[in-house]
C-alpha atoms as a PDB file:
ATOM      1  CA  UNK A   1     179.195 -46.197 -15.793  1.00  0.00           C
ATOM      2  CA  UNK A   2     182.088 -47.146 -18.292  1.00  0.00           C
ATOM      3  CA  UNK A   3     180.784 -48.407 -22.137  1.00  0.00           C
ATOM      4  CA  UNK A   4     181.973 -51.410 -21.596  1.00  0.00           C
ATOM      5  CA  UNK A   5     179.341 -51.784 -18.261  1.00  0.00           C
ATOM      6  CA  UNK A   6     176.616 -50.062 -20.179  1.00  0.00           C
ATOM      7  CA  UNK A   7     176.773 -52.061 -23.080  1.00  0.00           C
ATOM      8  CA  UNK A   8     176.811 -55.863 -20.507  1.00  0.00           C
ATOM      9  CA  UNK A   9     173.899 -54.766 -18.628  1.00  0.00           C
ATOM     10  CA  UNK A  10     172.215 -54.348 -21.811  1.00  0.00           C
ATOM     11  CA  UNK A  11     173.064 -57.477 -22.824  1.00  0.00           C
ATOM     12  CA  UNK A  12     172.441 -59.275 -19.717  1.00  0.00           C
ATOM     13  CA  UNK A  13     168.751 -57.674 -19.905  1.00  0.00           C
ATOM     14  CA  UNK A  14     168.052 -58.810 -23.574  1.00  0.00           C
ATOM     15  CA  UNK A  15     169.060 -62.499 -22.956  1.00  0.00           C
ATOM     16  CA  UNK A  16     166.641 -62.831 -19.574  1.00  0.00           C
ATOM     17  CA  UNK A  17     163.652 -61.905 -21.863  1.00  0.00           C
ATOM     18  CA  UNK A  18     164.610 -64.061 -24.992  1.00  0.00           C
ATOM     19  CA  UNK A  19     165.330 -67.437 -22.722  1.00  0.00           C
ATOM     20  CA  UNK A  20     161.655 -66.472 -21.133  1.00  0.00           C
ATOM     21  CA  UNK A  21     160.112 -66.463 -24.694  1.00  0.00           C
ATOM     22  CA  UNK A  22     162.647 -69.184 -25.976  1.00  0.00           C
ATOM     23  CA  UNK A  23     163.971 -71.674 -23.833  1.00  0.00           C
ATOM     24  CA  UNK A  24     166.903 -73.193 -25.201  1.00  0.00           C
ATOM     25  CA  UNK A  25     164.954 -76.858 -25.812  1.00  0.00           C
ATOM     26  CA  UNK A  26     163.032 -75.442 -28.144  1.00  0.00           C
ATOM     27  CA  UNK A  27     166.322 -74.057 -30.469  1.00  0.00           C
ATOM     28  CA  UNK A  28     166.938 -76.304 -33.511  1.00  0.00           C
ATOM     29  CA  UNK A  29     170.667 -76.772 -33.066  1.00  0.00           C
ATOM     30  CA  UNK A  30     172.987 -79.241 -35.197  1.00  0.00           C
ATOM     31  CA  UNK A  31     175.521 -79.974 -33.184  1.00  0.00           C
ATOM     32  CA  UNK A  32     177.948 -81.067 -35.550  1.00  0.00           C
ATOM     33  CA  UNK A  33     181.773 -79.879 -36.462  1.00  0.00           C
ATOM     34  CA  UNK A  34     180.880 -76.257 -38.195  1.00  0.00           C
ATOM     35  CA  UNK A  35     183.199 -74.385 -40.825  1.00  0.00           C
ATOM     36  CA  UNK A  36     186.824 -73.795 -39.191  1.00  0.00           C
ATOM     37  CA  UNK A  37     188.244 -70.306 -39.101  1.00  0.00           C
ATOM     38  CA  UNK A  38     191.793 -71.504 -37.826  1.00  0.00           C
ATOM     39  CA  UNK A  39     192.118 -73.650 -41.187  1.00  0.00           C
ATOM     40  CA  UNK A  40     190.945 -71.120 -43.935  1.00  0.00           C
ATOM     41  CA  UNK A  41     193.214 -68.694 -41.683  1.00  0.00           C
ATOM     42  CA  UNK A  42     195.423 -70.939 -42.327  1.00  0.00           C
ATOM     43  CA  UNK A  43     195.076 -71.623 -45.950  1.00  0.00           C
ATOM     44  CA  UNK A  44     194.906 -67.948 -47.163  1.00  0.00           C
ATOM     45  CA  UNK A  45     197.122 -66.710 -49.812  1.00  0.00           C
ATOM     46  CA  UNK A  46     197.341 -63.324 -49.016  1.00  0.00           C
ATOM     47  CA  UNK A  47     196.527 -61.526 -45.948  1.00  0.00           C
ATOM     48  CA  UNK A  48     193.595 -63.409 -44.121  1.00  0.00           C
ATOM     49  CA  UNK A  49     190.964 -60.762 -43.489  1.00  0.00           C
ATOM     50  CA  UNK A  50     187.830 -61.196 -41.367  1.00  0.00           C
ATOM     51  CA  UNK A  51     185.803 -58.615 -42.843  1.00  0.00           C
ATOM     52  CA  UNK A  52     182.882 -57.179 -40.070  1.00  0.00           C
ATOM     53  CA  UNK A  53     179.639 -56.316 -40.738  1.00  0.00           C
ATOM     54  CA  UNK A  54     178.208 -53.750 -38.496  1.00  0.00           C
ATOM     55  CA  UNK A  55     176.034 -50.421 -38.761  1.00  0.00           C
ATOM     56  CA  UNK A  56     177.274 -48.770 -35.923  1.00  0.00           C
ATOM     57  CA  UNK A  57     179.629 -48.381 -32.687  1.00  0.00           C
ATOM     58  CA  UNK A  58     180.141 -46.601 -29.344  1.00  0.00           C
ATOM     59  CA  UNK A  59     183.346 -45.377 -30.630  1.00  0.00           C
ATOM     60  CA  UNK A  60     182.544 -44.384 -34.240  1.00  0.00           C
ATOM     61  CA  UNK A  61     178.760 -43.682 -33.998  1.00  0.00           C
ATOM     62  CA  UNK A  62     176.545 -44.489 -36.901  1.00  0.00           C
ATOM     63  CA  UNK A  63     178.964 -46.217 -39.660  1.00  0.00           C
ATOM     64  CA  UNK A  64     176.732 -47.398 -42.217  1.00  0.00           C
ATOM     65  CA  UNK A  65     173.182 -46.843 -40.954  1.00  0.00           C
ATOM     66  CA  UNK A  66     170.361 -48.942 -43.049  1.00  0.00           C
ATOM     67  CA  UNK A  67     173.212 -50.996 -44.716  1.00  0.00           C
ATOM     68  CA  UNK A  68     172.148 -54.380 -46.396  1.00  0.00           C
ATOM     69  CA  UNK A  69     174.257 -57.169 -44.764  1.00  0.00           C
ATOM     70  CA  UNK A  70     173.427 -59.358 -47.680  1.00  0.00           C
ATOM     71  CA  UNK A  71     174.879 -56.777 -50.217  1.00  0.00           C
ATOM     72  CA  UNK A  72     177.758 -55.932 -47.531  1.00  0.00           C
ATOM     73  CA  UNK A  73     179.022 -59.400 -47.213  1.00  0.00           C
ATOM     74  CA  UNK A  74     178.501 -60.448 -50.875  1.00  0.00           C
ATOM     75  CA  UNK A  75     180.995 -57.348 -51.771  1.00  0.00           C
ATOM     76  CA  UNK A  76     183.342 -58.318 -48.667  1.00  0.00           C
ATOM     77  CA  UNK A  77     183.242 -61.963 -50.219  1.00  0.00           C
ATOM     78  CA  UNK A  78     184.022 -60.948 -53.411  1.00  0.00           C
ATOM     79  CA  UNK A  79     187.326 -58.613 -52.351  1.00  0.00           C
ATOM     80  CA  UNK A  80     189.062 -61.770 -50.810  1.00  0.00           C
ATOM     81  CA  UNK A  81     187.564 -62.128 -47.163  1.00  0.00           C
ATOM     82  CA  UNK A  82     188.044 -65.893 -45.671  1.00  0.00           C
ATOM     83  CA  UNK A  83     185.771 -65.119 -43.105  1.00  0.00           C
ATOM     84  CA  UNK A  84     183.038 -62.700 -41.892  1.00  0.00           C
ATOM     85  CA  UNK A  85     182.167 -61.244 -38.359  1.00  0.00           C
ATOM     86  CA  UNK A  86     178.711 -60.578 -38.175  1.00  0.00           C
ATOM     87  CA  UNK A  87     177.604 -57.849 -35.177  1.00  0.00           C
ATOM     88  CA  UNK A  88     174.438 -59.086 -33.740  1.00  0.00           C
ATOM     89  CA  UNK A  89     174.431 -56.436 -30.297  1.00  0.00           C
ATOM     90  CA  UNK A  90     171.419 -54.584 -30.803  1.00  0.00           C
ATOM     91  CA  UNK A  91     171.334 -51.467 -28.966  1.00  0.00           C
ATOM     92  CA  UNK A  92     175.022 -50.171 -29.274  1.00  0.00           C
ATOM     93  CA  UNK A  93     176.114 -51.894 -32.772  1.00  0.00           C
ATOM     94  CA  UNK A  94     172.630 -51.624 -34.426  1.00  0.00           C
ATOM     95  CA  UNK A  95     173.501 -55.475 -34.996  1.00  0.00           C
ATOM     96  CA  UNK A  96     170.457 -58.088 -34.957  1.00  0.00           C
ATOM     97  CA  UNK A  97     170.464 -61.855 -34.725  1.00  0.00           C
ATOM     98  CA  UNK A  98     168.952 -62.545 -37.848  1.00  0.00           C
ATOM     99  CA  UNK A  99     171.448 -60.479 -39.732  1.00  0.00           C
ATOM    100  CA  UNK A 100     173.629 -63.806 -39.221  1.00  0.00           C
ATOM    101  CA  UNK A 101     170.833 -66.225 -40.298  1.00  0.00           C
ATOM    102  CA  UNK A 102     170.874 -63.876 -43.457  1.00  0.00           C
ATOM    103  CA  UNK A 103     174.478 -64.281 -44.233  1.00  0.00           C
ATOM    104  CA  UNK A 104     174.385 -67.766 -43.636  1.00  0.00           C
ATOM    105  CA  UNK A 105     172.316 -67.719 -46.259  1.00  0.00           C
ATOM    106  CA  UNK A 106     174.569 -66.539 -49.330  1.00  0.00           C
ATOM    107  CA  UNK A 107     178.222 -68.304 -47.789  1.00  0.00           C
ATOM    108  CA  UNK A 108     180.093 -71.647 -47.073  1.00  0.00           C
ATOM    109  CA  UNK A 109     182.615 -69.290 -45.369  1.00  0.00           C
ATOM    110  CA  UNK A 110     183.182 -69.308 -41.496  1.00  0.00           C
ATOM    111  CA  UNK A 111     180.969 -66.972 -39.991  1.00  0.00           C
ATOM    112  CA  UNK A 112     181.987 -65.434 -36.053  1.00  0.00           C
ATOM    113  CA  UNK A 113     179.100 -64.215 -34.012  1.00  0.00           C
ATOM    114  CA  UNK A 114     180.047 -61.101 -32.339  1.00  0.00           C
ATOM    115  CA  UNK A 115     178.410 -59.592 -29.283  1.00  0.00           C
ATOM    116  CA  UNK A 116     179.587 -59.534 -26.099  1.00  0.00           C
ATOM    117  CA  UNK A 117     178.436 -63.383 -24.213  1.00  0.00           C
ATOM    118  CA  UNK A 118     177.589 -63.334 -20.576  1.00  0.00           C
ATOM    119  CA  UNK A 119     175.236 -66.142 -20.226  1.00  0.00           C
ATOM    120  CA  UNK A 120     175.105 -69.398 -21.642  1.00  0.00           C
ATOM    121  CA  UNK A 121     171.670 -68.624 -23.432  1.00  0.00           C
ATOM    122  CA  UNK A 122     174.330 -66.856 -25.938  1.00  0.00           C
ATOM    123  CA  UNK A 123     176.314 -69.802 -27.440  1.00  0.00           C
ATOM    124  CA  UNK A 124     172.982 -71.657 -28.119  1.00  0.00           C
ATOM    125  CA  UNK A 125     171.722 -69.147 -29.966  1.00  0.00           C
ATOM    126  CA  UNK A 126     175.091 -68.363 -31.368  1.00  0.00           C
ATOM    127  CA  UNK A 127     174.435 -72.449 -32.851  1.00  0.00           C
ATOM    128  CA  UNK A 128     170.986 -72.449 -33.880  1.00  0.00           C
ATOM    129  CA  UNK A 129     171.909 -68.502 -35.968  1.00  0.00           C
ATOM    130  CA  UNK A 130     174.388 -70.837 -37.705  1.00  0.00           C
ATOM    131  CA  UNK A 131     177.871 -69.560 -36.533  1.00  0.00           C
ATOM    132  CA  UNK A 132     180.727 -71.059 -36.626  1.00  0.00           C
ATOM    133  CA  UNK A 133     182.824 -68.950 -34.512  1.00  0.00           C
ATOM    134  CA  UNK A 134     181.943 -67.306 -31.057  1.00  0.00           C
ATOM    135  CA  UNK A 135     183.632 -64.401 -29.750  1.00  0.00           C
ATOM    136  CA  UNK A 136     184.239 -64.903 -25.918  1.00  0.00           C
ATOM    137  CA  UNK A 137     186.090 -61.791 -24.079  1.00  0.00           C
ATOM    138  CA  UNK A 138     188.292 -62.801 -21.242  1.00  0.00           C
ATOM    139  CA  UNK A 139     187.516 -59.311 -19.730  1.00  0.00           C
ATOM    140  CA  UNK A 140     183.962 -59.887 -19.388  1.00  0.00           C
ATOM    141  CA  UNK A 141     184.212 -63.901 -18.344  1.00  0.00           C
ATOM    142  CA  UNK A 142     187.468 -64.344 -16.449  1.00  0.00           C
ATOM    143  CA  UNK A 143     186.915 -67.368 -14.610  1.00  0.00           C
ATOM    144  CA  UNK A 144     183.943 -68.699 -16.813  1.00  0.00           C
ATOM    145  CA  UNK A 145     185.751 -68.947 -19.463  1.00  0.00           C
ATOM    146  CA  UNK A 146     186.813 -72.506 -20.000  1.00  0.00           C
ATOM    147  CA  UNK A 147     183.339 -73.544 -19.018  1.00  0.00           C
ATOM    148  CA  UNK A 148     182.119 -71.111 -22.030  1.00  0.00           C
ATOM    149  CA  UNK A 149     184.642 -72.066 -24.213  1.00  0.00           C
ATOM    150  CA  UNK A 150     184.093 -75.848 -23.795  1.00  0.00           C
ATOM    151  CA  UNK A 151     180.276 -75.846 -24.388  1.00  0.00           C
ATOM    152  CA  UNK A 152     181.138 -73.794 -27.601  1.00  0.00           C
ATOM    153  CA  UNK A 153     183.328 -76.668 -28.466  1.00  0.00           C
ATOM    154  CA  UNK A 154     180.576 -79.136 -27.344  1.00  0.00           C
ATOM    155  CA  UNK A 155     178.181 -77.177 -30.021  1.00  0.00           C
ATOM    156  CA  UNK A 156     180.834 -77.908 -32.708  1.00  0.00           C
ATOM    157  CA  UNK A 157     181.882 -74.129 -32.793  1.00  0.00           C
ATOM    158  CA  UNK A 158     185.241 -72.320 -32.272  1.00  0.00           C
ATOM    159  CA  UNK A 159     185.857 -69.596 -29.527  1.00  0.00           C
ATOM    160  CA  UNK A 160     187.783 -66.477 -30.531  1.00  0.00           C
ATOM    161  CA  UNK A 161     188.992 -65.462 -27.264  1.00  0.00           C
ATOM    162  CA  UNK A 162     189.771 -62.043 -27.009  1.00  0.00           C
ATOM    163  CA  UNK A 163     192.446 -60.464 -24.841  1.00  0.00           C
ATOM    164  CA  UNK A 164     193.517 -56.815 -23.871  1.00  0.00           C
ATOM    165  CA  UNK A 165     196.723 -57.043 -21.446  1.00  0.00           C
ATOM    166  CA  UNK A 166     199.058 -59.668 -20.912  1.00  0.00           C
ATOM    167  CA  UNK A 167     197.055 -61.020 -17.545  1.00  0.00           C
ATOM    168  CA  UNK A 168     194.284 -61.970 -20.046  1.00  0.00           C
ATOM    169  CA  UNK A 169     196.587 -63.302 -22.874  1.00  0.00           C
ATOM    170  CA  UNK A 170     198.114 -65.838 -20.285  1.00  0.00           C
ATOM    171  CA  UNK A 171     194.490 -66.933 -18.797  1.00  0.00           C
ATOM    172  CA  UNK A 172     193.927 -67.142 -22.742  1.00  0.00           C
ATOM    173  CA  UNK A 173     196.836 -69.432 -23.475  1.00  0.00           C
ATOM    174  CA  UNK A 174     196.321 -71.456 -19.717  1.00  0.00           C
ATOM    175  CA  UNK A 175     192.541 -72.462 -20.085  1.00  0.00           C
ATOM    176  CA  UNK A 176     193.604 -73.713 -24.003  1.00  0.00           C
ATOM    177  CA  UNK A 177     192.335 -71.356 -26.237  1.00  0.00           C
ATOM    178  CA  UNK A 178     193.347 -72.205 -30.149  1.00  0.00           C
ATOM    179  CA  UNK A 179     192.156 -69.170 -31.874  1.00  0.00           C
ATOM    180  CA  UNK A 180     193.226 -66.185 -29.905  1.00  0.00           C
ATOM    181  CA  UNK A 181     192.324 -62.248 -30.932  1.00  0.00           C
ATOM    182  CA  UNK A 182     194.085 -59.310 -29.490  1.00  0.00           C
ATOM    183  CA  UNK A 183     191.706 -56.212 -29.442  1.00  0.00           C
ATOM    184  CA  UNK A 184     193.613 -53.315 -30.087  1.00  0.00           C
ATOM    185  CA  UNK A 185     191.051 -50.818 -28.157  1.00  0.00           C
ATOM    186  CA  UNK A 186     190.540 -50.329 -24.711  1.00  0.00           C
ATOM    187  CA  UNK A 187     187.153 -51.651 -23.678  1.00  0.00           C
ATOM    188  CA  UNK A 188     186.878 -48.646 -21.208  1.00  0.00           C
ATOM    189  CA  UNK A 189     187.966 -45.877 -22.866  1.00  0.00           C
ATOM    190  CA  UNK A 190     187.840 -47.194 -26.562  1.00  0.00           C
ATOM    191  CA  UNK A 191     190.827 -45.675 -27.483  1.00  0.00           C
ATOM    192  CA  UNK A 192     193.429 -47.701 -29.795  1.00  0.00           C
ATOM    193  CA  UNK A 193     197.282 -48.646 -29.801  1.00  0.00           C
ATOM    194  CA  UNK A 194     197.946 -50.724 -32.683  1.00  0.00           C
ATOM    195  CA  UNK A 195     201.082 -51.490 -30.970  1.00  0.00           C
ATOM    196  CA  UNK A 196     199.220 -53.679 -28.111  1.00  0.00           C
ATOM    197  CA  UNK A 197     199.240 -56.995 -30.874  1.00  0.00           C
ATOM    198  CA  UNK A 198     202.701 -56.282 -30.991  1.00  0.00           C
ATOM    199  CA  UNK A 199     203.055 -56.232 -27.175  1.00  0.00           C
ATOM    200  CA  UNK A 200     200.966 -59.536 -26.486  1.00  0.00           C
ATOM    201  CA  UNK A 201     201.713 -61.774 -29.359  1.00  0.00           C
ATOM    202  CA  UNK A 202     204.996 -63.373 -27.860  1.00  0.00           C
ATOM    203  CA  UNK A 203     202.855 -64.319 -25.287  1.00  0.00           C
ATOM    204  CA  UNK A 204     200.949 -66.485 -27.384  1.00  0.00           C
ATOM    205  CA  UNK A 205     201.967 -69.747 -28.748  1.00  0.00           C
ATOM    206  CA  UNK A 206     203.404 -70.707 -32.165  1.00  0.00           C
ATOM    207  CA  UNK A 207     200.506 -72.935 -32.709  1.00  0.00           C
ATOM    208  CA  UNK A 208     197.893 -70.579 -31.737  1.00  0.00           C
ATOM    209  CA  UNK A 209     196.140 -68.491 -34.538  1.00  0.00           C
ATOM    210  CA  UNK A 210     195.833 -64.723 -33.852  1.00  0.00           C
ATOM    211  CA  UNK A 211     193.936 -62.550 -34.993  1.00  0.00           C
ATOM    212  CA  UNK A 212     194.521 -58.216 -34.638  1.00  0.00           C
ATOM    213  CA  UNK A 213     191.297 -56.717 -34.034  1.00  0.00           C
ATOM    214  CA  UNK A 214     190.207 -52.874 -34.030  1.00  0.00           C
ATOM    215  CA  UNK A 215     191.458 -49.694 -35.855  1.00  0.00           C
ATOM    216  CA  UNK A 216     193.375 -51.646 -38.482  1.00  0.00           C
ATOM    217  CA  UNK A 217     192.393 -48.768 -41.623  1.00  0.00           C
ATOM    218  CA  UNK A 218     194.834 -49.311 -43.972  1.00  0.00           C
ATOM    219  CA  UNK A 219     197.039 -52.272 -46.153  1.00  0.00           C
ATOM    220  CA  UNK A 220     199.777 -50.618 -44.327  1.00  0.00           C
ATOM    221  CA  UNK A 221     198.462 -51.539 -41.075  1.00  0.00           C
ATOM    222  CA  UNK A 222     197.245 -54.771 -42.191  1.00  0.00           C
ATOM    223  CA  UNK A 223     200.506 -55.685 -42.751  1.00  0.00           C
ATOM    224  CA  UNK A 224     201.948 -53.935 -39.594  1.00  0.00           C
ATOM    225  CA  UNK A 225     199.643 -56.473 -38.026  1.00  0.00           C
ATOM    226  CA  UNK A 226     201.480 -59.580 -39.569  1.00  0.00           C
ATOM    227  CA  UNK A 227     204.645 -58.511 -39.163  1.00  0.00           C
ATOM    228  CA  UNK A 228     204.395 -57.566 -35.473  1.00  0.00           C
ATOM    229  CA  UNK A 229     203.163 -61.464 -34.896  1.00  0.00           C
ATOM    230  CA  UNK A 230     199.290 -61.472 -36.018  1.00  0.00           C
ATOM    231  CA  UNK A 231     198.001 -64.166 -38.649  1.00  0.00           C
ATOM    232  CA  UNK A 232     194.652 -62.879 -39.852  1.00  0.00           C
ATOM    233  CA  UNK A 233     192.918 -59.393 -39.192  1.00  0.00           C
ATOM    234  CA  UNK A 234     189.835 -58.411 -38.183  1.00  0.00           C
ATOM    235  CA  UNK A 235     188.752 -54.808 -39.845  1.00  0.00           C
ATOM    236  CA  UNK A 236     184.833 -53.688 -39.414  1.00  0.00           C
ATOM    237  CA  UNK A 237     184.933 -49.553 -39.509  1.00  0.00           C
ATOM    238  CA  UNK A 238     187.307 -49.022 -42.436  1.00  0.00           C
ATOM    239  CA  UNK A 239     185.346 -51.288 -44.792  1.00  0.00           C
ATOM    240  CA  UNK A 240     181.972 -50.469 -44.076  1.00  0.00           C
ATOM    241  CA  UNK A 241     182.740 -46.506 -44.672  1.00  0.00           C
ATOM    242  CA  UNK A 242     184.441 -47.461 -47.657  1.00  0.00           C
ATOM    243  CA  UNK A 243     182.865 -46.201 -50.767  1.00  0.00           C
ATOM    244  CA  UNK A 244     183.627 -49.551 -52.416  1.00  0.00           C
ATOM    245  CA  UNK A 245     183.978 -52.073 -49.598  1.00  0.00           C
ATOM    246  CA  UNK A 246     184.712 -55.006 -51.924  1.00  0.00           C
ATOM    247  CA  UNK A 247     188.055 -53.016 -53.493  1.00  0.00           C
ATOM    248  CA  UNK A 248     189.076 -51.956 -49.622  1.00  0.00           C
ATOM    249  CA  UNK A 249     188.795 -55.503 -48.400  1.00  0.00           C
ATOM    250  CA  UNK A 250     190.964 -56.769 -51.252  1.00  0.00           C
ATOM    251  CA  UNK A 251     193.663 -53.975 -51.116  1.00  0.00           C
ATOM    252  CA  UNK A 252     194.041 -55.156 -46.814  1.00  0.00           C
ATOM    253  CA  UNK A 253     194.509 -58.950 -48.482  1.00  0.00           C
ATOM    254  CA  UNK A 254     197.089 -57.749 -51.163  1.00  0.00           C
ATOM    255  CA  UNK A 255     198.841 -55.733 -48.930  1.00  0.00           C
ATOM    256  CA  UNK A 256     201.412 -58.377 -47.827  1.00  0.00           C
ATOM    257  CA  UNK A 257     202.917 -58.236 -51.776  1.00  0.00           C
END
């Protein structure tokens, strides 16, 4: 069994017993228009960094075991980030739900739920956590997708659709999607090519954001990312092992000069 299938059956078993113990009529959900990541993406002065929050990986093992996400995204606020992605994938990410009720706490700034959605249960929760953004991975929905991605809009969210090849980047840019993120690891073998944002981004349309997730370390490749077509990054492992994560976020949003 590949990661990728270990980490969805997981999921899939997690979200059977939560909609048993929580149906979704009993969530508290505002449905309204939520914080926009494609504007403050948009508005950024330097290099628009979504910083991630997350303890752990399959590819990296423990990152920052025991770390406070209040602390965490306080420092990643503070070193320039105009958004946050919050892990909430319990088994493989050590991520939690209610880490994103916590953040949503402390910021105004767009917050992106990321786990890996299978079932509709997902982007209700996603709502009632207080997210603004839902990751949805074309890999793992293929022809669900626009149903997924239009209740997300329904819920006054935005999808970050994530691609891997150029079949997905096309389905991407055919069913719509506004706010597109390339993810520069394999999903089976979790190796990286930074080079694969470069590859797909002409494939994606002038007036669709994108975002260059995964094994972006450096302000180097930061700005790699933006010059090969990306307009925001998405960096989780090299901040949280940072010794001072607020200075590392803000020397990936100086990096572009």
């Amino acid at each position: 069994m590949s990661v990728l299938a270990g980490i969805l059956e997981e999921v899939q078993t997690g979200v059977r017993l939560r909609a048993s113990r929580k149906p979704v009529e009993q969530m508290r959900i505002a449905r309204g228009r939520k914080r926009s990541l494609i504007d403050v993406i948009g508005r950024a002065s330097g290099i628009p960094v979504i910083a991630e929050i997350k303890r752990a990986s399959p590819s990296a093992g423990d990152i920052r075991p025991g770390a406070d996400v209040s602390e965490v995204a306080r420092a990643m606020l503070r070193g320039g980030a105009v958004s946050l992605s919050v892990l909430t994938e319990q088994k493989y990410f050590k991520g939690d739900p209610n880490f994103l009720r916590k953040v949503r706490k402390i910021t105004e700034a767009p917050l992106l739920c990321k786990d890996f959605v299978v079932d509709e249960y997902q982007i209700y929760e996603a709502a009632e956590l207080g997210a603004d953004v839902l990751l949805l991975i074309v890999k793992v929905l293929r022809g669900e997708l626009r149903r997924f991605m239009r209740l997300v809009g329904e819920l006054g969210m935005e999808s970050l659709v994530e691609v891997t090849n150029e079949e997905e980047a096309k389905l991407a840019v055919s069913e719509g999607a506004k706010l597109v993120g390339v993810n520069n690891r394999d999903l089976e073998t979790l190796k990286v090519n930074l080079n694969r944002t470069a590859r797909l981004a002409p494939l994606i349309p002038d007036d669709t954001t994108l975002v260059s997730e995964s094994g972006i370390r450096t302000p180097e490749d930061a700005k790699k990312m933006l010059d090969s077509g990306a307009d925001a990054v998405l960096v989780g492992t090299a901040l949280m092992r940072a010794d001072d994560i607020e200075q590392k976020v803000r020397s990936l949003v100086n990096a572009g000069g």
